[in-house]
N, C-alpha and C. Protein backbone atom coordinates (compact mmCIF):
# COMPACT_ATOMS: atom_id res chain seq x y z
N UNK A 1 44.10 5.91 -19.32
CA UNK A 1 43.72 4.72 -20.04
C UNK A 1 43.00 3.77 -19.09
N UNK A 2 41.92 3.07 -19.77
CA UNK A 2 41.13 2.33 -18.77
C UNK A 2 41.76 1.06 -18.52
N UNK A 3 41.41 0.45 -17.77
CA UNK A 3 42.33 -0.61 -17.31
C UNK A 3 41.34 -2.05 -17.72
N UNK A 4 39.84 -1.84 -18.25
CA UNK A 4 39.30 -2.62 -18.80
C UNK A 4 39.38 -2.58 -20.20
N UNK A 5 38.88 -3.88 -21.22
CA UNK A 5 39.15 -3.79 -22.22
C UNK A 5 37.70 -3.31 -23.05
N UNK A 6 38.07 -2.55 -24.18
CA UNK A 6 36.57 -2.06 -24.82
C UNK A 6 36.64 -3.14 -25.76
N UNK A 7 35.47 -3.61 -25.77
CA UNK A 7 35.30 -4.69 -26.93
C UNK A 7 34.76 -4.14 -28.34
N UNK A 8 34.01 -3.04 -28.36
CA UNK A 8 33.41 -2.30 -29.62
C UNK A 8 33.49 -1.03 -29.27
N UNK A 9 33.38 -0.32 -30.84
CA UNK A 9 33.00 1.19 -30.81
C UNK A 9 31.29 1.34 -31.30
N UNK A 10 30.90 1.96 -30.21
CA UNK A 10 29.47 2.11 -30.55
C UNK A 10 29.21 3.52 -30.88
N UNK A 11 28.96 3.77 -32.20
CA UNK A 11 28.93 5.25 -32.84
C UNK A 11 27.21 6.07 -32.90
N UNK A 12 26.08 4.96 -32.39
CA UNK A 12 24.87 5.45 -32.66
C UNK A 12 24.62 5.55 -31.14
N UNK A 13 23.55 5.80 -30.74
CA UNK A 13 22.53 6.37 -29.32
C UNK A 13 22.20 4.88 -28.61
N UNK A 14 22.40 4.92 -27.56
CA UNK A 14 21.55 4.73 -26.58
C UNK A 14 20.49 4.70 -25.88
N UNK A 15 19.43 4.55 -25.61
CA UNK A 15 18.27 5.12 -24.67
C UNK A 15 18.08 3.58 -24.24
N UNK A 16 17.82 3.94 -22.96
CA UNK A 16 17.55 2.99 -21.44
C UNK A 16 15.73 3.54 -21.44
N UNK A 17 15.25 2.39 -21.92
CA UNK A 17 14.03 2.56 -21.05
C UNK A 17 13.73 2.29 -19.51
N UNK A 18 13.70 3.14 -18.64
CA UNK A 18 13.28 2.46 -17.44
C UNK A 18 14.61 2.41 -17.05
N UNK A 19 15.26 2.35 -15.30
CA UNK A 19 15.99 2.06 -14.81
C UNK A 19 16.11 1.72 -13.60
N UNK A 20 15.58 0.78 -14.08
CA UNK A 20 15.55 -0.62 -12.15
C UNK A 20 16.62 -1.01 -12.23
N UNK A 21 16.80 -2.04 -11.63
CA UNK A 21 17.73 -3.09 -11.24
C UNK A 21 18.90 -3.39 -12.54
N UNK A 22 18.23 -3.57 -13.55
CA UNK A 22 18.93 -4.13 -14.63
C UNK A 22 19.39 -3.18 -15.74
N UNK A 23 19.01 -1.69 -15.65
CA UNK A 23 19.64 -0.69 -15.96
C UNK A 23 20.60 -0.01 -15.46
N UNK A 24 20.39 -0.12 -13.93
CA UNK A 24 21.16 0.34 -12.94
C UNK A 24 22.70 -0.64 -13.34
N UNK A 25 22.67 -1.83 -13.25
CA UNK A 25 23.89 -2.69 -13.43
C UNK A 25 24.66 -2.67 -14.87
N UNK A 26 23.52 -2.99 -15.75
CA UNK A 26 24.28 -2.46 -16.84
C UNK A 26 24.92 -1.45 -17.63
N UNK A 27 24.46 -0.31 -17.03
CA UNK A 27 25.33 0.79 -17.29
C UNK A 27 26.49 1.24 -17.12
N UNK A 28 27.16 0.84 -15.84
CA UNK A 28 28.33 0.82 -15.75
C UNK A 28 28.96 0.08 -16.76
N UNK A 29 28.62 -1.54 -17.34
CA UNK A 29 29.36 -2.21 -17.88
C UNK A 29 29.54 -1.90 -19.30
N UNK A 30 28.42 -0.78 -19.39
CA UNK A 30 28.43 -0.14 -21.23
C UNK A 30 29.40 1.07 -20.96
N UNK A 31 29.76 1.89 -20.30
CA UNK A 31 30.48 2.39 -19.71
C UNK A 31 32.03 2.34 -19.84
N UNK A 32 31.99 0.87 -19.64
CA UNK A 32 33.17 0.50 -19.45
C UNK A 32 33.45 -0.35 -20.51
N UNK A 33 32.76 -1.04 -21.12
CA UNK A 33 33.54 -2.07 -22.22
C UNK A 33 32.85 -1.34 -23.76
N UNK A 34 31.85 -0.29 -23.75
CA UNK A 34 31.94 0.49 -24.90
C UNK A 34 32.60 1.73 -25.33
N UNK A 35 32.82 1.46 -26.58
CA UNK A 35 33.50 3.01 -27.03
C UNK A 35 32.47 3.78 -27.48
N UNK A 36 32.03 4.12 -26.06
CA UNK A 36 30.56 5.13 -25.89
C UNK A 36 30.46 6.40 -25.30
N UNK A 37 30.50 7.42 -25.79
CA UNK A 37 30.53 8.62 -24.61
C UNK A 37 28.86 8.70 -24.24
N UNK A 38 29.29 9.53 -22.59
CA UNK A 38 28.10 9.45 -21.86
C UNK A 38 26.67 10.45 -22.70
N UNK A 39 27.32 11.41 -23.87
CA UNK A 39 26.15 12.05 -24.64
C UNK A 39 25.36 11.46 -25.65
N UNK A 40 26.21 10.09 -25.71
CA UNK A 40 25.53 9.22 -26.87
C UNK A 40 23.88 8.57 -26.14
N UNK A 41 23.72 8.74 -24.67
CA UNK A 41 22.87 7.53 -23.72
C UNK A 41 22.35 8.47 -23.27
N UNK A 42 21.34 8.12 -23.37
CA UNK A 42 19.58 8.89 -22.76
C UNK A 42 18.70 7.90 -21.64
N UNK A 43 18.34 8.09 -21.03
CA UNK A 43 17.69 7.75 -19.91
C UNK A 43 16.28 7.53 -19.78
N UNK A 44 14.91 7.36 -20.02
CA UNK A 44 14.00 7.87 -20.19
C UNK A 44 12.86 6.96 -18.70
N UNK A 45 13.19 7.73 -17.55
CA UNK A 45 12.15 6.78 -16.70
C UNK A 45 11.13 7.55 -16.18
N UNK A 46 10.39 6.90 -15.42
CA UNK A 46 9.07 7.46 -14.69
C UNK A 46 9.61 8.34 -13.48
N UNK A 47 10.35 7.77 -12.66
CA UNK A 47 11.35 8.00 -11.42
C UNK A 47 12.05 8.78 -11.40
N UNK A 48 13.06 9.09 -10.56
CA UNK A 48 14.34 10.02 -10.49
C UNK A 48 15.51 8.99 -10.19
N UNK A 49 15.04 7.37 -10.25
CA UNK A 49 16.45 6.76 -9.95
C UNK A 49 17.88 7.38 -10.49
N UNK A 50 17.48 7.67 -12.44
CA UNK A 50 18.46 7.96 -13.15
C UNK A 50 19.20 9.55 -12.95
N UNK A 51 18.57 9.95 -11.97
CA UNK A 51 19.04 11.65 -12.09
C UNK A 51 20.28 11.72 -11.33
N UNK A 52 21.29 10.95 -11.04
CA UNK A 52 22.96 11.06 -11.16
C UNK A 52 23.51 10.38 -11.90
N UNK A 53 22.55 9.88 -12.69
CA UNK A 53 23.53 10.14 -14.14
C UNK A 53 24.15 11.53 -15.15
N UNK A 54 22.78 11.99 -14.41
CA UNK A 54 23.82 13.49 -15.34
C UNK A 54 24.93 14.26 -14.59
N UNK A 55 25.52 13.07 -13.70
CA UNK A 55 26.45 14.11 -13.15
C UNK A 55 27.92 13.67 -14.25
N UNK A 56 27.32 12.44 -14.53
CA UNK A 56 28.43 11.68 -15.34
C UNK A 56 28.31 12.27 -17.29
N UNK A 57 27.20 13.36 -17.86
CA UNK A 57 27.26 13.48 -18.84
C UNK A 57 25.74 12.87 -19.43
N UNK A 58 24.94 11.64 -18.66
CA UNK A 58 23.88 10.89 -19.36
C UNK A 58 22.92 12.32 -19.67
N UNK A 59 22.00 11.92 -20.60
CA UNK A 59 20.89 12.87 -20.78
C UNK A 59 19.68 12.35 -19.73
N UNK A 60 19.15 12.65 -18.83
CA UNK A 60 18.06 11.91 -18.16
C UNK A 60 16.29 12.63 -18.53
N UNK A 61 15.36 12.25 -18.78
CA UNK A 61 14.05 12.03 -18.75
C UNK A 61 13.11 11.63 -18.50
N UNK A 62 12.77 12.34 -17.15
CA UNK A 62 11.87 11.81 -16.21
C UNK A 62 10.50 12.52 -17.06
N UNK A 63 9.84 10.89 -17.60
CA UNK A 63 8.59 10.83 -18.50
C UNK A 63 7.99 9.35 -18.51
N UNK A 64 7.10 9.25 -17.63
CA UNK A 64 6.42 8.75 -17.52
C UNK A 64 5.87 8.01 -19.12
N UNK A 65 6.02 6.49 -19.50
CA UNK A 65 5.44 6.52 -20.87
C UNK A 65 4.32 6.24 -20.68
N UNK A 66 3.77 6.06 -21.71
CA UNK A 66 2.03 5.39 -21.69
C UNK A 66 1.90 4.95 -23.38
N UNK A 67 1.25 4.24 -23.56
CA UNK A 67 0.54 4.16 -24.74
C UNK A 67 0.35 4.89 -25.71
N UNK A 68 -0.84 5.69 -25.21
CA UNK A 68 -0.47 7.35 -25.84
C UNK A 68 0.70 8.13 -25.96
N UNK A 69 1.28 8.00 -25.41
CA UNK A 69 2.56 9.00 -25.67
C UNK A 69 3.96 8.77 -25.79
N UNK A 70 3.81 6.83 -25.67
CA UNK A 70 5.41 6.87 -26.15
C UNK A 70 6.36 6.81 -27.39
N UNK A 71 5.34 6.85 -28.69
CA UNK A 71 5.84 7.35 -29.69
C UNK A 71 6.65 8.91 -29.71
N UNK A 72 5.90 9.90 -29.03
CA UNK A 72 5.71 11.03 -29.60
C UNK A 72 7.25 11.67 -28.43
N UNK A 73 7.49 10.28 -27.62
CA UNK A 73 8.39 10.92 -26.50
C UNK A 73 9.78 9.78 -26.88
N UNK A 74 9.60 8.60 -27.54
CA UNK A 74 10.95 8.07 -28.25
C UNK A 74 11.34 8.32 -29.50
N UNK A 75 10.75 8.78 -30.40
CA UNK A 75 11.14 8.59 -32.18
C UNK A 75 11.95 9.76 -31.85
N UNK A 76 11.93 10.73 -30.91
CA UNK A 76 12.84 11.74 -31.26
C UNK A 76 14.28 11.18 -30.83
N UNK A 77 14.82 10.59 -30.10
CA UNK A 77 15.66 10.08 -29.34
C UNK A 77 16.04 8.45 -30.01
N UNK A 78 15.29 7.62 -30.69
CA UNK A 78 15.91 6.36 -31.28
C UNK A 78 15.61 6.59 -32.73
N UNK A 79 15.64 7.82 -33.52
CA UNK A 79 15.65 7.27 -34.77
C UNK A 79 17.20 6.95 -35.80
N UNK A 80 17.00 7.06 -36.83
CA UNK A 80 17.99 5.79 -37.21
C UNK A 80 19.13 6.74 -37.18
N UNK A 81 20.33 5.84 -36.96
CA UNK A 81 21.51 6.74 -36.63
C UNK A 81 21.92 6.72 -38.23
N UNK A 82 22.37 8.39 -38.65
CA UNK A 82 23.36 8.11 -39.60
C UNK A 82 24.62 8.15 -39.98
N UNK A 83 25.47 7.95 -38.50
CA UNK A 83 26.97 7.63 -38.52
C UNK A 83 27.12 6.55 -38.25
N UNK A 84 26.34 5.43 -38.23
CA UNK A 84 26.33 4.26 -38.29
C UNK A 84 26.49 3.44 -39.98
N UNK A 85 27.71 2.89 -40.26
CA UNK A 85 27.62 1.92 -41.74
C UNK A 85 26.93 0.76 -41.85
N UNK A 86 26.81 -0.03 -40.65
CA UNK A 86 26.23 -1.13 -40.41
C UNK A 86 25.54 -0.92 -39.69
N UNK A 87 24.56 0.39 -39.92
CA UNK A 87 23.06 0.43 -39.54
C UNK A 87 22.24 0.47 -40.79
N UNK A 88 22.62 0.45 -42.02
CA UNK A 88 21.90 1.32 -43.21
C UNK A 88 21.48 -0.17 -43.80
C-alpha cells in the first residue's frame, strides 16, 4: 500500500507530449496520486529522455512531431476513451 494518498481514479490514457523538465517532474506525481497504471501513459518525444520509462511499464515514442505528421502520429493514442462516463 502506498503511503501517499490517491486523490482520483483515472480510467482513460495519458500521453505526455515532450519530456523536459516539466514532464520529467510530473510524472512521478501522476504516479503517485493517480489511480493510473503505467499502460494507461504514453510518452511521445523527439529524444530518448523518456526511454526509462519503460522500465516502469510507460509506452515510449521516440517521434519527432511536425506539422505534417502530428495528427497521423496522436489520434491513434488520444482518441476518445470509452471507459470513461464523464468523458461522453
Amino acid at each position: 500500500m502506498s503511503q501517499y494518498p490517491v486523490h482520483v481514479a483515472f480510467p482513460g490514457r495519458l500521453v505526455f507530449v515532450g519530456f523536459g523538465s516539466i514532464g520529467q517532474g510530473v510524472l512521478p506525481l501522476v504516479l503517485r496520486h493517480l489511480a493510473i497504471k503505467p499502460d494507461q501513459i504514453t510518452i511521445v518525444s523527439a529524444d530518448d529522455l523518456a526511454r526509462r520509462s519503460r522500465r516502469v511499464g510507460i509506452r515510449f515514442i521516440r517521434h519527432p512531431l511536425t506539422r505534417e505528421n502530428h495528427k497521423n502520429v496522436l489520434d491513434p493514442l488520444v482518441g476518445r476513451a470509452t471507459s470513461c462516463s464523464t468523458c461522453r
